[in-house]
N, C-alpha and C. Protein backbone atom coordinates (compact mmCIF):
# COMPACT_ATOMS: atom_id res chain seq x y z
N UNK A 1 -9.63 -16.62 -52.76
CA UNK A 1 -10.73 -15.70 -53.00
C UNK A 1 -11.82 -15.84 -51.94
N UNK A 2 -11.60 -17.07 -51.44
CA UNK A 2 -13.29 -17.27 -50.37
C UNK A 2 -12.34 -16.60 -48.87
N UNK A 3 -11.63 -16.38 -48.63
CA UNK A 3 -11.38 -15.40 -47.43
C UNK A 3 -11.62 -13.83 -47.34
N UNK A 4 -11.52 -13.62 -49.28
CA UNK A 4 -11.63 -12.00 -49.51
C UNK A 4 -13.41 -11.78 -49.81
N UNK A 5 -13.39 -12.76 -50.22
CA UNK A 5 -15.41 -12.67 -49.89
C UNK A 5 -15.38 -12.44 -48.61
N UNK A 6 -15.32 -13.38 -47.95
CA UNK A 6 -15.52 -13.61 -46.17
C UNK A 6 -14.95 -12.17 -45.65
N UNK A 7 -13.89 -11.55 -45.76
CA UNK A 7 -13.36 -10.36 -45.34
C UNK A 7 -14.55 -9.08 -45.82
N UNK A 8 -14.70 -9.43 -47.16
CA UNK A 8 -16.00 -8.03 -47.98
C UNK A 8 -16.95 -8.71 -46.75
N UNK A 9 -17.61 -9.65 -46.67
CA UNK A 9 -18.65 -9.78 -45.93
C UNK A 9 -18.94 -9.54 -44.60
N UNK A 10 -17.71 -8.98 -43.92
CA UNK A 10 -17.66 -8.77 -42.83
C UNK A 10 -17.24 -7.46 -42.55
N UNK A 11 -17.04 -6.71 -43.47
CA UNK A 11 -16.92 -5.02 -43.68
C UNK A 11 -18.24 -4.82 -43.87
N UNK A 12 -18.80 -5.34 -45.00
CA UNK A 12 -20.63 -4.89 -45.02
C UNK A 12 -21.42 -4.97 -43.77
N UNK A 13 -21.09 -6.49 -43.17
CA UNK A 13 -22.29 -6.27 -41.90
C UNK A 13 -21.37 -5.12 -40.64
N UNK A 14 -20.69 -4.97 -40.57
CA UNK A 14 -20.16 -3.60 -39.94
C UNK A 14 -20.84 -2.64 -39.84
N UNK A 15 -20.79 -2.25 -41.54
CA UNK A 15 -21.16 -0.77 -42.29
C UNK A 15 -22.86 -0.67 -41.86
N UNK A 16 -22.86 -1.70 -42.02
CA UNK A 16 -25.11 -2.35 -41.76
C UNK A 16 -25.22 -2.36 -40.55
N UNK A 17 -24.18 -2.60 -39.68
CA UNK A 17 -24.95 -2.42 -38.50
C UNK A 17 -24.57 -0.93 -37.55
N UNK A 18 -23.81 0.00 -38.03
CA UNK A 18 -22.98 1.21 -37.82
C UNK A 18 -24.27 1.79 -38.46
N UNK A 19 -24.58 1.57 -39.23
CA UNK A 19 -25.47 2.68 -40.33
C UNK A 19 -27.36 2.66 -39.75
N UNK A 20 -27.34 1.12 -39.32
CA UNK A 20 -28.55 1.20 -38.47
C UNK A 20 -28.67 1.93 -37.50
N UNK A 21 -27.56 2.23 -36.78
CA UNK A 21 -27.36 3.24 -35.64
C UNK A 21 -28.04 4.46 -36.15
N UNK A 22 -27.06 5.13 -37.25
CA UNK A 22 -27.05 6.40 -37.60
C UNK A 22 -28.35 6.69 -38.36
N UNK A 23 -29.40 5.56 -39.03
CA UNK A 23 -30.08 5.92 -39.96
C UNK A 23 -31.43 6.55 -38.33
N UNK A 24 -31.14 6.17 -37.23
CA UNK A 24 -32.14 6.22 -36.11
C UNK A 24 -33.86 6.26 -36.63
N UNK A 25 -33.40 4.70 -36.60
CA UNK A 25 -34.77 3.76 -36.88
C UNK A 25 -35.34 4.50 -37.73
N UNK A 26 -34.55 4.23 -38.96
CA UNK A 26 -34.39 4.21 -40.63
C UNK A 26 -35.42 5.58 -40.40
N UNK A 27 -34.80 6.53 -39.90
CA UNK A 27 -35.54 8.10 -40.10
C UNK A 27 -34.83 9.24 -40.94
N UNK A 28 -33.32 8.60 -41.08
CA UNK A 28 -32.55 9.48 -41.80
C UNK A 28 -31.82 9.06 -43.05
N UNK A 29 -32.16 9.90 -44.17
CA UNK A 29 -32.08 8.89 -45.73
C UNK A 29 -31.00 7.93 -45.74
N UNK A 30 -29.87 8.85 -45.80
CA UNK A 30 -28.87 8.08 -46.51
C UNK A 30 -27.99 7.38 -45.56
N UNK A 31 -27.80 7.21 -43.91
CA UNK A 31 -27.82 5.73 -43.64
C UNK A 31 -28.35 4.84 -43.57
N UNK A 32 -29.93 4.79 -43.96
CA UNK A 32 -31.19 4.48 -44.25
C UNK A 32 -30.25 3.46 -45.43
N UNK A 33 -29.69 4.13 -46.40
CA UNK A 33 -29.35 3.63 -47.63
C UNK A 33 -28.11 2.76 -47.59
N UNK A 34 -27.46 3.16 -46.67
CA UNK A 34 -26.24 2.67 -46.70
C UNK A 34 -26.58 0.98 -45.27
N UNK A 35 -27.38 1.28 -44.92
CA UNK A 35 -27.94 -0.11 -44.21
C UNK A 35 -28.44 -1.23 -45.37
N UNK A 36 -29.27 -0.72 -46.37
CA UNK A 36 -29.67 -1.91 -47.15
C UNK A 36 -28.49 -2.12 -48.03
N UNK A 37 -27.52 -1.78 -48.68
CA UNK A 37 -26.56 -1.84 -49.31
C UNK A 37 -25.80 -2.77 -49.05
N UNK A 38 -25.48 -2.27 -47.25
CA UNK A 38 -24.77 -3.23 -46.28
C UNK A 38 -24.93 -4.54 -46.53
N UNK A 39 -26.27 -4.64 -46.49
CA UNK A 39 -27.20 -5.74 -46.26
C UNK A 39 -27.17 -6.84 -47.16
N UNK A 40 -27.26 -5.95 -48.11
CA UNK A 40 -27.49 -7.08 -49.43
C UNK A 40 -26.08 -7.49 -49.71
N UNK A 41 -25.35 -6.42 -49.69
CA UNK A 41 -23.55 -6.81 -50.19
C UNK A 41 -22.82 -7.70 -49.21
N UNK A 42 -23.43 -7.71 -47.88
CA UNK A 42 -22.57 -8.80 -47.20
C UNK A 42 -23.08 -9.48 -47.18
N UNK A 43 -24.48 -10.33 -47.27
CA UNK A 43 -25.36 -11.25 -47.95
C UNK A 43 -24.44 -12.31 -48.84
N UNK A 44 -24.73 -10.80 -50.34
CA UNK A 44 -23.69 -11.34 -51.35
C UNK A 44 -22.85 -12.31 -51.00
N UNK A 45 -21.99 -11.47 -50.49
CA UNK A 45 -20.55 -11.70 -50.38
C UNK A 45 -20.34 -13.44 -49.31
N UNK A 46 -20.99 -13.32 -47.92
CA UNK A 46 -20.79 -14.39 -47.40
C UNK A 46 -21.52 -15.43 -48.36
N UNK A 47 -22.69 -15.26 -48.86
CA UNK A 47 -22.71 -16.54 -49.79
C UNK A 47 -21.96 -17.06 -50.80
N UNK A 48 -21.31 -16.14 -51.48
CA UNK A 48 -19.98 -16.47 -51.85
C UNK A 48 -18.60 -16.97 -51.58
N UNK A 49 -18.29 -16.58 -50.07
CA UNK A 49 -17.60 -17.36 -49.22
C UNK A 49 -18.18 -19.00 -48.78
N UNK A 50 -19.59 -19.26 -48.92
CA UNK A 50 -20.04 -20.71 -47.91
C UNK A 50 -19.86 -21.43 -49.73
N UNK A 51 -19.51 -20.85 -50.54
CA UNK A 51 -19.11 -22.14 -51.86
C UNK A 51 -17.83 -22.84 -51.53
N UNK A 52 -17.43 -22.60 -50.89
CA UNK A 52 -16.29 -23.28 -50.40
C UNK A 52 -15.96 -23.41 -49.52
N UNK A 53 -16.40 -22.50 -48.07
CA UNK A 53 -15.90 -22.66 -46.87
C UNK A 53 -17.33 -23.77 -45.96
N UNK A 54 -17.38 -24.45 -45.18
CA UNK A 54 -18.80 -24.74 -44.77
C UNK A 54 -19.99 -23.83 -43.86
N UNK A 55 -20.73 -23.92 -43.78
CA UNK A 55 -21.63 -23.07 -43.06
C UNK A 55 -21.01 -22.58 -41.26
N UNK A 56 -20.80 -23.94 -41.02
CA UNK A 56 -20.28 -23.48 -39.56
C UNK A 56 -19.16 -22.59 -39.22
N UNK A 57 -18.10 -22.54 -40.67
CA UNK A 57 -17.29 -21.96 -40.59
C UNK A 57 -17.58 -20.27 -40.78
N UNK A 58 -17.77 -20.20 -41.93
CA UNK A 58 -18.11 -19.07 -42.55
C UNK A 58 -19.20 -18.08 -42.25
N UNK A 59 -20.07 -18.76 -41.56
CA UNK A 59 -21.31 -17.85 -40.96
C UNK A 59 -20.61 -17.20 -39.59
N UNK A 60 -20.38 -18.48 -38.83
CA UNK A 60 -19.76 -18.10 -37.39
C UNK A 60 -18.66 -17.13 -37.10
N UNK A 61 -17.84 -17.22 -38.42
CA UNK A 61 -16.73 -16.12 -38.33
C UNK A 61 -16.91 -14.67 -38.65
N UNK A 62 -18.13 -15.03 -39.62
CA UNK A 62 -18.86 -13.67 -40.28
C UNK A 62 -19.82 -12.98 -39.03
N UNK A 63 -20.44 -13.85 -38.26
CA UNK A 63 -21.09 -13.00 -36.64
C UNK A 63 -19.52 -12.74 -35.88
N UNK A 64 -18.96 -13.46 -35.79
CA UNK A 64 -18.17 -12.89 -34.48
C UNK A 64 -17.28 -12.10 -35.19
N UNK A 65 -16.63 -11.86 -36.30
CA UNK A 65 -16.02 -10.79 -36.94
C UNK A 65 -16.57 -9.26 -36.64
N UNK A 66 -18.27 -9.96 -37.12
CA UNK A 66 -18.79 -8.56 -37.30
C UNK A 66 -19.29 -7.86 -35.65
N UNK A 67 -18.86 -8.57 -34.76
CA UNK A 67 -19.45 -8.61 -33.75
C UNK A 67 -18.31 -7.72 -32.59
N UNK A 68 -17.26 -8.26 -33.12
CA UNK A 68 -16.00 -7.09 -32.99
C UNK A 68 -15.93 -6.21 -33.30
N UNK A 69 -16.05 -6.13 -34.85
CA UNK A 69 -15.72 -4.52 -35.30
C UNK A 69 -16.78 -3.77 -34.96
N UNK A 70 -18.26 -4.19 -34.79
CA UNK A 70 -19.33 -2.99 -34.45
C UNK A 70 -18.61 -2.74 -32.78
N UNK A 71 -18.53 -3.46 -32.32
CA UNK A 71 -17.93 -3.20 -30.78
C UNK A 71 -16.59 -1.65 -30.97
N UNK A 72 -15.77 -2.01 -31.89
CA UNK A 72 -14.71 -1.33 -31.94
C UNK A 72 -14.99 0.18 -32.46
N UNK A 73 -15.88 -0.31 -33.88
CA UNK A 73 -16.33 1.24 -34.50
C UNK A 73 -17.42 1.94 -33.50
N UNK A 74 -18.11 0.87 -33.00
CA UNK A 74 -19.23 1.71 -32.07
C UNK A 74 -18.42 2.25 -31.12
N UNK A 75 -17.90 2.07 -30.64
CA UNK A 75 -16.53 3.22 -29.30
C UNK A 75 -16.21 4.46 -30.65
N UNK A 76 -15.57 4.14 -31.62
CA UNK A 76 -14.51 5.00 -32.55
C UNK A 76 -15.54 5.77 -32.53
N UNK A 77 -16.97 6.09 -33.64
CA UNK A 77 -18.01 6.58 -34.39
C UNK A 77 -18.76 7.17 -33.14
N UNK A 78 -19.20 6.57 -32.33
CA UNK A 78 -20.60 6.75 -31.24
C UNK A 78 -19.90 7.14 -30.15
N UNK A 79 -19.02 7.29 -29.49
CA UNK A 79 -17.95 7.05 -28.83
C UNK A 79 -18.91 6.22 -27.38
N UNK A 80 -19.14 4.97 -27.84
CA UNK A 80 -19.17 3.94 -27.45
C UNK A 80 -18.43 3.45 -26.24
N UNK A 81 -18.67 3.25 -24.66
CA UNK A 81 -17.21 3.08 -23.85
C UNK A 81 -16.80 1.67 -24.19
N UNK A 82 -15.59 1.25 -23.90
CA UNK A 82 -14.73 0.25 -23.79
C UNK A 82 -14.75 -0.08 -22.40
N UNK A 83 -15.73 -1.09 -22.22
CA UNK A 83 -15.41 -1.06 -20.25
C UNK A 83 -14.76 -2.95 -20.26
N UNK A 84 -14.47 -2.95 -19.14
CA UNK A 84 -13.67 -3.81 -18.76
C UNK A 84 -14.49 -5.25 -19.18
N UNK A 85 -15.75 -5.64 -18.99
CA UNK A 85 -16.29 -6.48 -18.89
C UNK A 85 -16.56 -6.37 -21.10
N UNK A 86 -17.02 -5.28 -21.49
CA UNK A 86 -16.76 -5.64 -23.01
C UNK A 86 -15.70 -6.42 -23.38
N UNK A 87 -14.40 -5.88 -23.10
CA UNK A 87 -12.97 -5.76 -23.56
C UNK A 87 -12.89 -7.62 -23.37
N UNK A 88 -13.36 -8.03 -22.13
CA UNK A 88 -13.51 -9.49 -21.71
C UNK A 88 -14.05 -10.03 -22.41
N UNK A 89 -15.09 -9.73 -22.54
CA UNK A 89 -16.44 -10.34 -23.72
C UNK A 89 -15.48 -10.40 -25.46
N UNK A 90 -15.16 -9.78 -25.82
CA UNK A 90 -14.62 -9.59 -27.26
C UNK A 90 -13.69 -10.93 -27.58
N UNK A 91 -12.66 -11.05 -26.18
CA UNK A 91 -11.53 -11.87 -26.14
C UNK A 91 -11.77 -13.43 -26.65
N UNK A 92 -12.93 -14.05 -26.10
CA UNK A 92 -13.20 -15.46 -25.99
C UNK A 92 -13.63 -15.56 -27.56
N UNK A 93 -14.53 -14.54 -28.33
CA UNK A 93 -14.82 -14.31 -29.56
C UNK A 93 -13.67 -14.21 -30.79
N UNK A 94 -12.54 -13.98 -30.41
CA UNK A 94 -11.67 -13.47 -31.18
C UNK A 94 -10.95 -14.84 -31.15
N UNK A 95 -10.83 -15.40 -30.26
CA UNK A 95 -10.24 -16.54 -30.03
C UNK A 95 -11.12 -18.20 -30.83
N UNK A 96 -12.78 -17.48 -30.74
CA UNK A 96 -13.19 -18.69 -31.38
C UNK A 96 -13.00 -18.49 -32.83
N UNK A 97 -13.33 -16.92 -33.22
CA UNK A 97 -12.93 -17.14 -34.93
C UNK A 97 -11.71 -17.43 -35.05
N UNK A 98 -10.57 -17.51 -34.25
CA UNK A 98 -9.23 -17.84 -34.71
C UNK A 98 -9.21 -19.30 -34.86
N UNK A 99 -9.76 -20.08 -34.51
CA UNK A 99 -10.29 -21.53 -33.96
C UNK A 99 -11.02 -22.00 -35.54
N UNK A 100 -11.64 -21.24 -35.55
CA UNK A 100 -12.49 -21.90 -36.56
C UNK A 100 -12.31 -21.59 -38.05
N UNK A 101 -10.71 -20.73 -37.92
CA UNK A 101 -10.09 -20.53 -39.34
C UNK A 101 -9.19 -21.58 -39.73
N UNK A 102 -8.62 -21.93 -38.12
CA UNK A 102 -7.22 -22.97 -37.99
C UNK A 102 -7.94 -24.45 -38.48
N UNK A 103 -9.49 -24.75 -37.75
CA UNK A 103 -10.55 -25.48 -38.03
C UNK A 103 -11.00 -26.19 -39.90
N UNK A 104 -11.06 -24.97 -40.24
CA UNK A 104 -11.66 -24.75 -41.63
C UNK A 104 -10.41 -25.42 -42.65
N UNK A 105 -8.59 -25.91 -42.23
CA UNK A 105 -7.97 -26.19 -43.08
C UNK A 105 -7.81 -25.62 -44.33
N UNK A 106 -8.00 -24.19 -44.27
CA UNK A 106 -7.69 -23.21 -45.51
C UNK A 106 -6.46 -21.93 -45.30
């Protein structure tokens, strides 16, 4: 269950940080709404994941998770470019949350 927290918690800060985009500096209601939602539910949720996983684990995977997918949805949604030096940048990230799942012994 503390990976499917950790997974909800890392769809919310996505949605929270996709929606900060769109609410353009909280001027437009309802991504306005869907930012605090974000907010609080992946909150929730990763604190529900650190009951069992430790802080270093579970926080760090929850930034660099979320740190990917805004990268990925911001291209999809915003059409965001994919340039060479991102695509680089993402790699070393993807590699430390893989690290720090293998890390975590769960």
């Amino acid at each position: 269950m503390t990976w499917l927290y950790l997974a909800l918690a890392d769809a919310f800060e996505i949605a929270f940080a996709l929606s900060m985009k769109a609410s353009k500096g909280f001027t437009v209601f309802w991504p306005t709404v869907t930012t605090v939602i974000g907010v609080l539910a992946g909150i929730t949720f990763l604190t529900l994941s650190m009951k069992t996983l430790p802080v270093s684990v579970a926080y760090a995977i929850w930034v660099g998770v979320g740190a990917m997918g805004t990268v990925a949805f911001g291209h999809w949604f915003f059409g965001e470019p994919f340039t060479p030096l991102k695509l680089a940048s993402i790699a070393p990230i993807a590699l430390g949350v893989a690290g720090l799942k293998v890390a975590s012994g769960e």
